[in-house]
N, C-alpha and C. Protein backbone atom coordinates (compact mmCIF):
# COMPACT_ATOMS: atom_id res chain seq x y z
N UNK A 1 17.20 -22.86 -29.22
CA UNK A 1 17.38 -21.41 -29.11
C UNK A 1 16.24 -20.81 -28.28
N UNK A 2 16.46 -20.09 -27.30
CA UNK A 2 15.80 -19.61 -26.54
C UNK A 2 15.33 -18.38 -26.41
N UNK A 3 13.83 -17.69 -26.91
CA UNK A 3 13.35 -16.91 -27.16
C UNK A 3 13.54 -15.63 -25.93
N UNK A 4 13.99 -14.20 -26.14
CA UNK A 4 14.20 -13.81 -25.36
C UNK A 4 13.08 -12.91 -25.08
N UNK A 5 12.42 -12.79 -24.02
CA UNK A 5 11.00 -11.94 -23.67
C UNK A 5 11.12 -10.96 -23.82
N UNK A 6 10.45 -9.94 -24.61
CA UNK A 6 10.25 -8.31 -25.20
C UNK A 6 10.49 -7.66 -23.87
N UNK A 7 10.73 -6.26 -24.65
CA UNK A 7 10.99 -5.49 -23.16
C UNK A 7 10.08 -5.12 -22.73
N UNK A 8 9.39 -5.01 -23.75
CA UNK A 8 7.44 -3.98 -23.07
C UNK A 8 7.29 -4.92 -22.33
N UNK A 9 7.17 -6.88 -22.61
CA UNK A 9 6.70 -7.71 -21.38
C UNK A 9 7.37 -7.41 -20.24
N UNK A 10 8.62 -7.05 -20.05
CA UNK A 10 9.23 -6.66 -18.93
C UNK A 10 8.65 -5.69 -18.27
N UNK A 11 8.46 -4.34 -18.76
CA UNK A 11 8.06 -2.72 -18.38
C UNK A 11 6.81 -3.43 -18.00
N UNK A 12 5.77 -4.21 -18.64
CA UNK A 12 4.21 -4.08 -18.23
C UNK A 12 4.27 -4.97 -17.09
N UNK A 13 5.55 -5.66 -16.82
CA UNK A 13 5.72 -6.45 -15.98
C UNK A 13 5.56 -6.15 -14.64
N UNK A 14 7.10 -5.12 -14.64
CA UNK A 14 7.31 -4.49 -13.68
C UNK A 14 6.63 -3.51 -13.09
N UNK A 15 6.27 -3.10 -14.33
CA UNK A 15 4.60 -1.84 -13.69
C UNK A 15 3.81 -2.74 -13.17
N UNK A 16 2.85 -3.34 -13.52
CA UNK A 16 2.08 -4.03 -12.70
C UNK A 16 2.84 -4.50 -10.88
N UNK A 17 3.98 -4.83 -10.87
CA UNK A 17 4.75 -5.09 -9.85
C UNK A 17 5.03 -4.01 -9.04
N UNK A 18 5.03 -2.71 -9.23
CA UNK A 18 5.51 -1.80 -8.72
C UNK A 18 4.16 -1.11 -8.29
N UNK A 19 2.75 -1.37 -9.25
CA UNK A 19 1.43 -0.92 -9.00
C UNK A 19 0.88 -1.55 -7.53
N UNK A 20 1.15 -2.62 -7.56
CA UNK A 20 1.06 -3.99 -6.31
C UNK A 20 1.47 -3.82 -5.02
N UNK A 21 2.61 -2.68 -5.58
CA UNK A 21 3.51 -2.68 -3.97
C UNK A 21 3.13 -1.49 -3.96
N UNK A 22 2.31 -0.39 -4.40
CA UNK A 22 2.00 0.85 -4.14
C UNK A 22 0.84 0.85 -3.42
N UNK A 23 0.06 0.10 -3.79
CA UNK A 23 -1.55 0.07 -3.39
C UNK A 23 -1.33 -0.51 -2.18
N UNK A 24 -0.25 -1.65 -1.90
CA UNK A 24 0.13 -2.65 -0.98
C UNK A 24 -0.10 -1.35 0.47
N UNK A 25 1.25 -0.52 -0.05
CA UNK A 25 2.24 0.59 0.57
C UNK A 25 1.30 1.22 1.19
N UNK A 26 -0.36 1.70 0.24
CA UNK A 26 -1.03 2.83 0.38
C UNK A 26 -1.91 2.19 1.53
N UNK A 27 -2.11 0.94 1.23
CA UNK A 27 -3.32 0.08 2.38
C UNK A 27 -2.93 0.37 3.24
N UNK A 28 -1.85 -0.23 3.25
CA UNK A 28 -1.03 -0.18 4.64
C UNK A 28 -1.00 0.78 5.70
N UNK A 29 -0.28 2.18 5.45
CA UNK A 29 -0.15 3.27 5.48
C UNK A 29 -1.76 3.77 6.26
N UNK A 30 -2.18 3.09 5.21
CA UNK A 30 -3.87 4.04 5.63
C UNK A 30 -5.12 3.35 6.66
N UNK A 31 -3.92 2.12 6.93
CA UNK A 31 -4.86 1.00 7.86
C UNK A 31 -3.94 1.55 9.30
N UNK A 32 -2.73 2.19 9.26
CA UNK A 32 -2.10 2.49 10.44
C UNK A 32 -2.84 4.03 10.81
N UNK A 33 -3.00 5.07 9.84
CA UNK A 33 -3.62 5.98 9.83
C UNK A 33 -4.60 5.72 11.18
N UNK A 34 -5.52 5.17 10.24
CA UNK A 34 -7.16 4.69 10.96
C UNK A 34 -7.00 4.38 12.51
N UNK A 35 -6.20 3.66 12.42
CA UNK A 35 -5.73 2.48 13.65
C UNK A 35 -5.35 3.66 14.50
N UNK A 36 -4.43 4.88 14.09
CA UNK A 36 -3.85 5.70 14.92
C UNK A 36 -4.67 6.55 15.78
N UNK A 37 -5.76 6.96 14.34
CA UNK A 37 -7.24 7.63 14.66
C UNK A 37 -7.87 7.25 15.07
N UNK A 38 -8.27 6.33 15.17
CA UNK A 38 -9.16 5.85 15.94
C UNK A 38 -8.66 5.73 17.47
N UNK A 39 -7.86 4.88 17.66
CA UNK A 39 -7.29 5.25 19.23
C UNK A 39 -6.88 6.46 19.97
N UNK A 40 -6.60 7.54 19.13
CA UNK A 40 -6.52 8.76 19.91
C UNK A 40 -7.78 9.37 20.08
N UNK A 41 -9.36 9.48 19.38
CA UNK A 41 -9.96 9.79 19.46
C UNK A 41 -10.86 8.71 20.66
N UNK A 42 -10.28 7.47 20.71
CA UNK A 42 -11.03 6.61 21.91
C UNK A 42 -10.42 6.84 23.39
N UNK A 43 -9.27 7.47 23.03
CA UNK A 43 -8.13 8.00 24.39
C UNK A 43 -9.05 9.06 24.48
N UNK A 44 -9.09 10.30 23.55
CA UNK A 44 -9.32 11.63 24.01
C UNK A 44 -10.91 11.30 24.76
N UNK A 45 -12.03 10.66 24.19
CA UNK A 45 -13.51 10.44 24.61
C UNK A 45 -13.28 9.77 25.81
N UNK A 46 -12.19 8.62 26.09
CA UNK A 46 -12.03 7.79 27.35
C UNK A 46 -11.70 9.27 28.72
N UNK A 47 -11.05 9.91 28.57
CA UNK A 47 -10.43 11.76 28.87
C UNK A 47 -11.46 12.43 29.11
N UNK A 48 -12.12 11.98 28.74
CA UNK A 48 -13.86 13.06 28.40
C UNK A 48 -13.68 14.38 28.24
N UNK A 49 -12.23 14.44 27.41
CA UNK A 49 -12.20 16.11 27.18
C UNK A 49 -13.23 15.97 25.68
């Protein structure tokens, strides 16, 4: 007979899983940011406006 896993193990499961892909989401997001910023501000100084 095969014990069936609680649901909270599920929920703390999936939270943790869903925490993972948020922070993932947020890195991400905020490494394209940078990346964006930074090159328009190396365009605009390259411009010498």
């Amino acid at each position: 007979m095969q014990r069936r896993p609680s649901p909270l193990s599920i929920k703390s499961k999936a939270l943790s899983i869903s925490e993972n892909g948020t922070s993932c989401v947020i890195n991400f997001s905020t490494s394209i940011t940078l990346f964006i910023y930074f090159s328009t501000t190396e365009g605009i100084s390259d411009r010498g406006l």
